[in-house]
Protein backbone atom coordinates (compact mmCIF):
# COMPACT_ATOMS: atom_id res chain seq x y z
CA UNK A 1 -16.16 -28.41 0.43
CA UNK A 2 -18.86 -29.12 -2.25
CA UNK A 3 -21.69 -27.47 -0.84
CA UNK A 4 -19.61 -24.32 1.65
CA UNK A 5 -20.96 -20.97 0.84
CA UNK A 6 -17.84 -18.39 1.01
CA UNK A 7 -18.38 -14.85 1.91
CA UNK A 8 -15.62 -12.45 0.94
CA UNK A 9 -15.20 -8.63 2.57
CA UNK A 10 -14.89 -5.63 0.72
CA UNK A 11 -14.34 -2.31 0.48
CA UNK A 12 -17.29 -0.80 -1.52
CA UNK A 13 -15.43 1.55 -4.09
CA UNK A 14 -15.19 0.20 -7.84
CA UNK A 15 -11.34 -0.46 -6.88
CA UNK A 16 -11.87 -2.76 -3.90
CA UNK A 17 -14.56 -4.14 -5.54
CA UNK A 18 -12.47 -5.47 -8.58
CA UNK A 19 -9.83 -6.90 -6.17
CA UNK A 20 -12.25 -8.88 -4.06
CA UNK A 21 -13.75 -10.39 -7.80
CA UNK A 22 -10.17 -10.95 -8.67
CA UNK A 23 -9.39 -13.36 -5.48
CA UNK A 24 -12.95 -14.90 -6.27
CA UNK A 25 -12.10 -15.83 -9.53
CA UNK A 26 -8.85 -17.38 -8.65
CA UNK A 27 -10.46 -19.40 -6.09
CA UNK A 28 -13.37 -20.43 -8.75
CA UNK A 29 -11.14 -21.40 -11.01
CA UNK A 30 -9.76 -24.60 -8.36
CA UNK A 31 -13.40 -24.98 -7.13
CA UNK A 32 -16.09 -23.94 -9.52
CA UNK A 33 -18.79 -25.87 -7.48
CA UNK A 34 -18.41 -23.13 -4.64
CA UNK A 35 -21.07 -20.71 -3.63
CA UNK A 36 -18.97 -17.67 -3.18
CA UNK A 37 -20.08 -13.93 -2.78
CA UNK A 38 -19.35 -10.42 -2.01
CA UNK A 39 -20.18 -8.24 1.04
CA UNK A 40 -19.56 -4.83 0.81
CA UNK A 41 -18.48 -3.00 4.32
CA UNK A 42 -17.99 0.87 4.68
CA UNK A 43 -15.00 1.57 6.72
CA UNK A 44 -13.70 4.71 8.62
CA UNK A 45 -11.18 5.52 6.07
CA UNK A 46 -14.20 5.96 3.28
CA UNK A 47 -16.80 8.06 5.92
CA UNK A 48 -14.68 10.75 6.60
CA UNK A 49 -13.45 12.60 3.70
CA UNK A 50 -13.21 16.09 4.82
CA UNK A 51 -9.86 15.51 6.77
CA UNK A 52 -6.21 13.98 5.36
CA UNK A 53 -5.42 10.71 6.83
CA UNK A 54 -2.39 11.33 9.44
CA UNK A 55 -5.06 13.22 11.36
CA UNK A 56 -7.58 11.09 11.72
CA UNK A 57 -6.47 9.15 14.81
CA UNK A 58 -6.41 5.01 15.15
CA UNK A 59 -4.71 2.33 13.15
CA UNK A 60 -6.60 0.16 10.31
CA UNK A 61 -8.67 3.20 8.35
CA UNK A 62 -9.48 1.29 5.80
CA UNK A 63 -9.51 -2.22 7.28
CA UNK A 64 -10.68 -2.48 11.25
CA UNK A 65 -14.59 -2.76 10.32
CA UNK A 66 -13.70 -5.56 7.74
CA UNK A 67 -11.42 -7.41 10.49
CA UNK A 68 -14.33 -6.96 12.99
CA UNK A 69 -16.73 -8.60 10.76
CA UNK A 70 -14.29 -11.53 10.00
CA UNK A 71 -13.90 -11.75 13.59
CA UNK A 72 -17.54 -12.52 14.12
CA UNK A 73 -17.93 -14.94 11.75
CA UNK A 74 -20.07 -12.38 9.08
CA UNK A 75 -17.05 -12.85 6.39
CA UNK A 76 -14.88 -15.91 5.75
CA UNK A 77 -12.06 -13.70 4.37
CA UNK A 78 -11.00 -10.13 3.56
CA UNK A 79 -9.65 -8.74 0.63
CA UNK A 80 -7.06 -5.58 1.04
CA UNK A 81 -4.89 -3.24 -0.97
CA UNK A 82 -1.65 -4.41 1.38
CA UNK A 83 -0.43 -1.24 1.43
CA UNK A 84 -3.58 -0.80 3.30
CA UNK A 85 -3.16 -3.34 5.84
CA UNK A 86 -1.14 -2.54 9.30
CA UNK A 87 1.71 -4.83 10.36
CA UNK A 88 -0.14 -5.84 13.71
CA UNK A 89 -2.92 -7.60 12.90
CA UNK A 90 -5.69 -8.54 15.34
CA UNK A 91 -5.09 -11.62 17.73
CA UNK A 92 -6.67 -14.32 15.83
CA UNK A 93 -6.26 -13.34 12.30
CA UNK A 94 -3.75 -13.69 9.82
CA UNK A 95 -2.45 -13.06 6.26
CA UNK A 96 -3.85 -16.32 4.21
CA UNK A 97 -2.56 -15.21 1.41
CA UNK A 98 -0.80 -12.28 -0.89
CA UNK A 99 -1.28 -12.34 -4.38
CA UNK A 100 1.18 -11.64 -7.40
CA UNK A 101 2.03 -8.11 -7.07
CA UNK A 102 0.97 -5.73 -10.34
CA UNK A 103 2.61 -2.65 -10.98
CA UNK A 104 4.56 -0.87 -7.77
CA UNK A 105 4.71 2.55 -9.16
CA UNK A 106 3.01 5.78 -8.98
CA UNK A 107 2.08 7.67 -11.63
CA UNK A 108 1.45 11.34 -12.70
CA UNK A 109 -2.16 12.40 -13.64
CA UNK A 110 -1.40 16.18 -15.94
CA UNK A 111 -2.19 17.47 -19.03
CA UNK A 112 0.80 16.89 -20.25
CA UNK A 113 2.06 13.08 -21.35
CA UNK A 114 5.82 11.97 -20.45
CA UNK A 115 5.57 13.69 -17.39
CA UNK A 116 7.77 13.92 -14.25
CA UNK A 117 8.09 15.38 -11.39
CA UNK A 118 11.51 17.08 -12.61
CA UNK A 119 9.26 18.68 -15.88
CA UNK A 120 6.35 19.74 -13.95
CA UNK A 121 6.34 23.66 -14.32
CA UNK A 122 8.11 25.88 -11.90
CA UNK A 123 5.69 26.60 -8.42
CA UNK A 124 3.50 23.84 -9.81
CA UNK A 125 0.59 22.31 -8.08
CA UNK A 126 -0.03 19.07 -7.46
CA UNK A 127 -2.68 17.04 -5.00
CA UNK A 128 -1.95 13.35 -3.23
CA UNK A 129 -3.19 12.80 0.23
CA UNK A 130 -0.23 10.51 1.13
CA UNK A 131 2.38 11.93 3.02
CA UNK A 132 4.94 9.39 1.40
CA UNK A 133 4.78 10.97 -1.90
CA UNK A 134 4.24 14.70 -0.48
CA UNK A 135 8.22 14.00 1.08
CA UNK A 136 9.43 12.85 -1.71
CA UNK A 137 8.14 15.18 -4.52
CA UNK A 138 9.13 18.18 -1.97
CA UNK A 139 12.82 16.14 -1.62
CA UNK A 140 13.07 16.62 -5.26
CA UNK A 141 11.43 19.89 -6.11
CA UNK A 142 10.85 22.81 -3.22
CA UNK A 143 9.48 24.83 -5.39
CA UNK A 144 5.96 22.88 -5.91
CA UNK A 145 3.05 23.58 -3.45
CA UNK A 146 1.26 20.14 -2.58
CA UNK A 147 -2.85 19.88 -1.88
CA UNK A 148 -4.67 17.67 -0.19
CA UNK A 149 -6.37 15.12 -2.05
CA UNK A 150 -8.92 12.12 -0.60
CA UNK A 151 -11.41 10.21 -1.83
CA UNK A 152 -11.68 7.05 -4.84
CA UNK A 153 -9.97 6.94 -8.26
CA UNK A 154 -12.81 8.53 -9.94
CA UNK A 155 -13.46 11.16 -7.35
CA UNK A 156 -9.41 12.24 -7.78
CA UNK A 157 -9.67 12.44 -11.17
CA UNK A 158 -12.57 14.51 -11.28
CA UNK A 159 -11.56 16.86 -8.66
CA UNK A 160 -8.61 17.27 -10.91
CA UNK A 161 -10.26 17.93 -14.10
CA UNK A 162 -12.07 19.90 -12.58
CA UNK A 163 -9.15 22.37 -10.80
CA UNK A 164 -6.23 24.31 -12.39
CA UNK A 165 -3.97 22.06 -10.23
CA UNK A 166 -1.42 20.72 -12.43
CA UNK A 167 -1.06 17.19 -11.72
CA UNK A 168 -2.27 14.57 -9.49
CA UNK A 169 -0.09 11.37 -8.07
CA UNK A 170 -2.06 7.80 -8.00
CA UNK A 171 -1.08 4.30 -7.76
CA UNK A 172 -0.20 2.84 -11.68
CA UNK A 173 -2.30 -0.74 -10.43
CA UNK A 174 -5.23 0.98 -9.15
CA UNK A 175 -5.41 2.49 -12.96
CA UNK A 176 -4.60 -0.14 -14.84
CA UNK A 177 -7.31 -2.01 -12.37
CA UNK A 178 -9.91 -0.29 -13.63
CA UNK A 179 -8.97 0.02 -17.09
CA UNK A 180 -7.91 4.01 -16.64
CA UNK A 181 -4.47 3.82 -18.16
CA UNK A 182 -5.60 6.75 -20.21
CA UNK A 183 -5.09 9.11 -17.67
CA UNK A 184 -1.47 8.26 -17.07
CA UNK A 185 0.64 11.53 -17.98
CA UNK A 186 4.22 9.67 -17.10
CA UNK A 187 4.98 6.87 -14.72
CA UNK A 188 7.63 7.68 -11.65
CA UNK A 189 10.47 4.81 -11.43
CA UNK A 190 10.63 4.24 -8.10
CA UNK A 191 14.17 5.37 -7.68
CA UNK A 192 12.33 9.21 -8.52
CA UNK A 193 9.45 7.78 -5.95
CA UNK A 194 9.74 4.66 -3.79
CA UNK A 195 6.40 3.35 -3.30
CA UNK A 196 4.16 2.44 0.05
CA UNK A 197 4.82 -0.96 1.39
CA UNK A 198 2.94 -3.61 -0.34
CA UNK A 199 1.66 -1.24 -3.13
CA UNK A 200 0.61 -2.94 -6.12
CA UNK A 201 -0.55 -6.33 -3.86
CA UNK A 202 -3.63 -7.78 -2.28
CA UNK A 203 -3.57 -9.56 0.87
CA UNK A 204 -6.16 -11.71 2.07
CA UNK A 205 -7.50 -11.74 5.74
CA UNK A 206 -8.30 -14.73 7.26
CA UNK A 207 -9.21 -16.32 10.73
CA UNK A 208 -6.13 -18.61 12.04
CA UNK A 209 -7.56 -21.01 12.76
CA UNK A 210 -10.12 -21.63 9.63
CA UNK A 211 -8.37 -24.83 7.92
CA UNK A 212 -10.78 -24.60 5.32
CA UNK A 213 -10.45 -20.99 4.34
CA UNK A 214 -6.14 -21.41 4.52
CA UNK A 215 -6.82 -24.57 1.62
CA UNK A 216 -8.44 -22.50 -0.48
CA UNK A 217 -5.87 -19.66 -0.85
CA UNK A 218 -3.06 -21.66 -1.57
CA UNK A 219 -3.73 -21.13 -5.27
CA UNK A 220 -4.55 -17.57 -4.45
CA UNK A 221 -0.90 -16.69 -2.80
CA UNK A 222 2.46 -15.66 -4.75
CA UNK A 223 5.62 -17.25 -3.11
CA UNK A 224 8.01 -14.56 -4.68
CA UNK A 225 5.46 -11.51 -3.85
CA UNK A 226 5.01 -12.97 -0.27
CA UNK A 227 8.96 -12.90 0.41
CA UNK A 228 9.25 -9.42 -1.14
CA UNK A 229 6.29 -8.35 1.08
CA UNK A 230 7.61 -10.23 4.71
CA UNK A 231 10.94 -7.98 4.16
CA UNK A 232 8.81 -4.47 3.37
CA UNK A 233 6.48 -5.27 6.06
CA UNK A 234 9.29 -5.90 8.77
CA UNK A 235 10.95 -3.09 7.77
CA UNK A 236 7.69 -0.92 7.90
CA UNK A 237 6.81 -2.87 11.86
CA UNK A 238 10.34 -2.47 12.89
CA UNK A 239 10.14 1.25 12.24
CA UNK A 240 6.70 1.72 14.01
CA UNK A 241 5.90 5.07 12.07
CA UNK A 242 2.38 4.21 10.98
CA UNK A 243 0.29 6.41 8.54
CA UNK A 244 1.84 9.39 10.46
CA UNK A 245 5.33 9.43 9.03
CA UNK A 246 7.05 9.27 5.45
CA UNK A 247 7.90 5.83 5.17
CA UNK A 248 8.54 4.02 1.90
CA UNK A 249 9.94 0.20 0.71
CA UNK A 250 10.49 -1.77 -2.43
CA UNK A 251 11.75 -4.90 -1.85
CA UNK A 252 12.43 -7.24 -5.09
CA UNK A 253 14.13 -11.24 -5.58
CA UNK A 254 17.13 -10.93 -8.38
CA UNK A 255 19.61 -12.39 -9.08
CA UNK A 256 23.52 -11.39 -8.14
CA UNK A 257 26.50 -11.58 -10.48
CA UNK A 258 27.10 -15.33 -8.90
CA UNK A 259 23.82 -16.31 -9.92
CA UNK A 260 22.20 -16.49 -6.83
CA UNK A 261 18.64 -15.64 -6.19
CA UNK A 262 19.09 -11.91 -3.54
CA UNK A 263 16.25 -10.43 -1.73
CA UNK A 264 17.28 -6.82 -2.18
CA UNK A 265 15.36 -4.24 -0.19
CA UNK A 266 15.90 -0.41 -1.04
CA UNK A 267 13.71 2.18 2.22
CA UNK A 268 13.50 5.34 3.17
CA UNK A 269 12.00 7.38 6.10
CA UNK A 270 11.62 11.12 5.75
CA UNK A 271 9.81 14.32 6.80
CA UNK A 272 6.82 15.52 5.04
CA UNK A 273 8.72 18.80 4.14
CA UNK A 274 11.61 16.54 2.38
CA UNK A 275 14.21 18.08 4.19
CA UNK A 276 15.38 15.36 6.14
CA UNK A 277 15.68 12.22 3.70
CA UNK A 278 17.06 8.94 4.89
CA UNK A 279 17.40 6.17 1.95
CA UNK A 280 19.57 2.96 1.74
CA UNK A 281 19.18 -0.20 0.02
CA UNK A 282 20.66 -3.72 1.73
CA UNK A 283 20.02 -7.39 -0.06
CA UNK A 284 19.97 -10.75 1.98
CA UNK A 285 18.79 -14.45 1.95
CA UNK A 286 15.16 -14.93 0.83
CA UNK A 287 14.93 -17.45 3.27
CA UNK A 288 14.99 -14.82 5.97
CA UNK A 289 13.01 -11.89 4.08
CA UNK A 290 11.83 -10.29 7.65
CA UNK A 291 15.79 -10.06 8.75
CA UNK A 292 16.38 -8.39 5.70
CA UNK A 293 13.72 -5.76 6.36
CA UNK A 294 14.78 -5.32 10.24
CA UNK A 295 18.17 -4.90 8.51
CA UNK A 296 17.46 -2.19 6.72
CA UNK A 297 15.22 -0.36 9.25
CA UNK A 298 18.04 -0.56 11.58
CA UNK A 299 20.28 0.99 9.07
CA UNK A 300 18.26 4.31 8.75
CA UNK A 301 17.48 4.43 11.81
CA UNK A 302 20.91 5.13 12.97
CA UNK A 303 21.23 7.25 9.90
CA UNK A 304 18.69 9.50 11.49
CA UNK A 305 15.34 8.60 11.23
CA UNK A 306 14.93 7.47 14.56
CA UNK A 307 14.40 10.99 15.74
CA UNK A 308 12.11 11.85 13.00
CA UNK A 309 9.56 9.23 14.39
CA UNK A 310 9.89 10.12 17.71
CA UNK A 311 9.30 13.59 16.90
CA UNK A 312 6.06 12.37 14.76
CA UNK A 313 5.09 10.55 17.42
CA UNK A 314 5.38 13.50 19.91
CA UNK A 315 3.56 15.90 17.84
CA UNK A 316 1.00 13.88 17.47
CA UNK A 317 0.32 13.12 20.85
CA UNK A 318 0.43 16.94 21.43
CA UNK A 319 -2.06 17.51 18.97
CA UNK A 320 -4.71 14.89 20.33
């Protein structure tokens, strides 16, 4: 272990940049004497720009070229926004490790400060390429028109400044990542807007069977964060939508009147017009956290979002 050069994979935007330094530094913290370095891989997800990302067919956008390259033996790990990340991973990799989450929200970019998606002005406009929050800010307000928005933190931004839209939805971590808190106009609780799955988390891509690699994440994983993110992540497989449908989790440990430590997961599924909305919220054991999640997958399901998928699904074979 005293002389192993490490190679992590990146994303190349400022963003995924500062994630794959923050695993590094973890990991140079238990072994200093490591040689351990950055290579920066363009994906799918960051060539094409000019199109929003449920039409852009395939799984793994933003991670497949990274997972190829750790497959070869370029990379000895990759670092990921988990929210990112599919559920299936390919045959021979595996999670090593999922750091403490940071903040889970979203956030409202405006003019304005103590903003919400309730005070934004009547027909507003507001940009987000991600269908989740498009659902739910239509669930909540009909009125507002919603553009297309792609591209990095700083690119979003600018495009706004730049527009008369009147607000723009980001990820608070992302933000606070990169030292951009100034730009927050109000922050969305998630009961107002239930974030992706494994939003505000990093998970790091390993192969299974690198022994060395799995040693030295075990200071780089979050016990707590990994339960919370098993349940969302079951819940999210278990539903199959993919990138193509509404689909949002938060699942957190507390702790019940008794005492007891509760994984308690709260979901929804819905359409990208927010007329159909399916949300519950279930707790179980946190020794089980993917039961939990199946739980509550199987819950909306029968409450109706089984036939939103399958109509996602069919339209989307229709269009290809």
């Amino acid at each position: 272990m005293n002389t192993k050069r490490v190679l992590i994979g990146t994303r190349a935007s400022e963003l995924a940049i500062w994630q794959a330094e923050f695993v590094k530094k973890i990991i140079k913290r238990q072994y200093p004497q490591l040689d351990i370095n950055l290579k920066l891989i363009k994906t799918e997800g960051d060539k094409v720009l000019d199109t929003s990302l449920d039409k852009i067919e395939g799984k793994g956008l933003f991670t497949k070229e990274l997972e190829n390259e750790l497959l070869a033996g370029e990379i000895d790990m990759a670092v990921h926004s988990l929210k990112d990340l599919p559920t299936d991973l390919p045959t021979g990799l595996v999670l090593g490790a999922i750091t403490e989450r940071q903040s889970v929200e979203d956030v409202i970019v405006a003019k304005e400060k103590r903003m919400s998606i309730r005070k934004l002005p009547k027909k507003a406009v507001i940009a987000t390429g991600s269908l989740r929050r498009q659902a739910q800010v239509r669930y909540f307000r009909k009125d507002i028109s919603i553009l297309d928005l792609r591209g990095n933190i700083q690119t979003r931004i600018k495009k706004y400044l730049e527009s008369n839209w009147d607000a723009i939805i980001l990820a608070k971590a992302g933000l606070e990542r990169l030292g951009m808190e100034e730009y927050i106009s109000g922050v969305l609780e998630t009961r107002e807007m239930l974030p992706a799955v494994g939003q505000g988390a990093l998970g790091v891509e390993i192969r299974q069977d690198d022994a060395f690699v799995k040693e030295l994440l075990k200071k780089v994983n979050h016990l707590n964060t990994e339960i919370e993110i098993k349940a969302e992540r079951a819940f999210l497989k278990r539903l199959g939508g993919g990138c193509k449908t509404p689909i949002a989790a938060y699942a957190k440990l507390k702790k019940n009147t008794m005492g007891q430590i509760i994984l308690l997961i709260d979901g929804l599924v819905a359409t990208t017009d927010g007329k159909n909305y399916f949300r519950s919220t279930i707790s179980g054991s946190p020794d089980n956290p993917e039961k939990v999640g199946i739980n509550l997958a199987e819950s909306i399901l029968k409450m109706g979002a089984k036939k939103i998928i399958k109509e996602v699904r069919k339209n989307y074979q229709l269009q290809r």
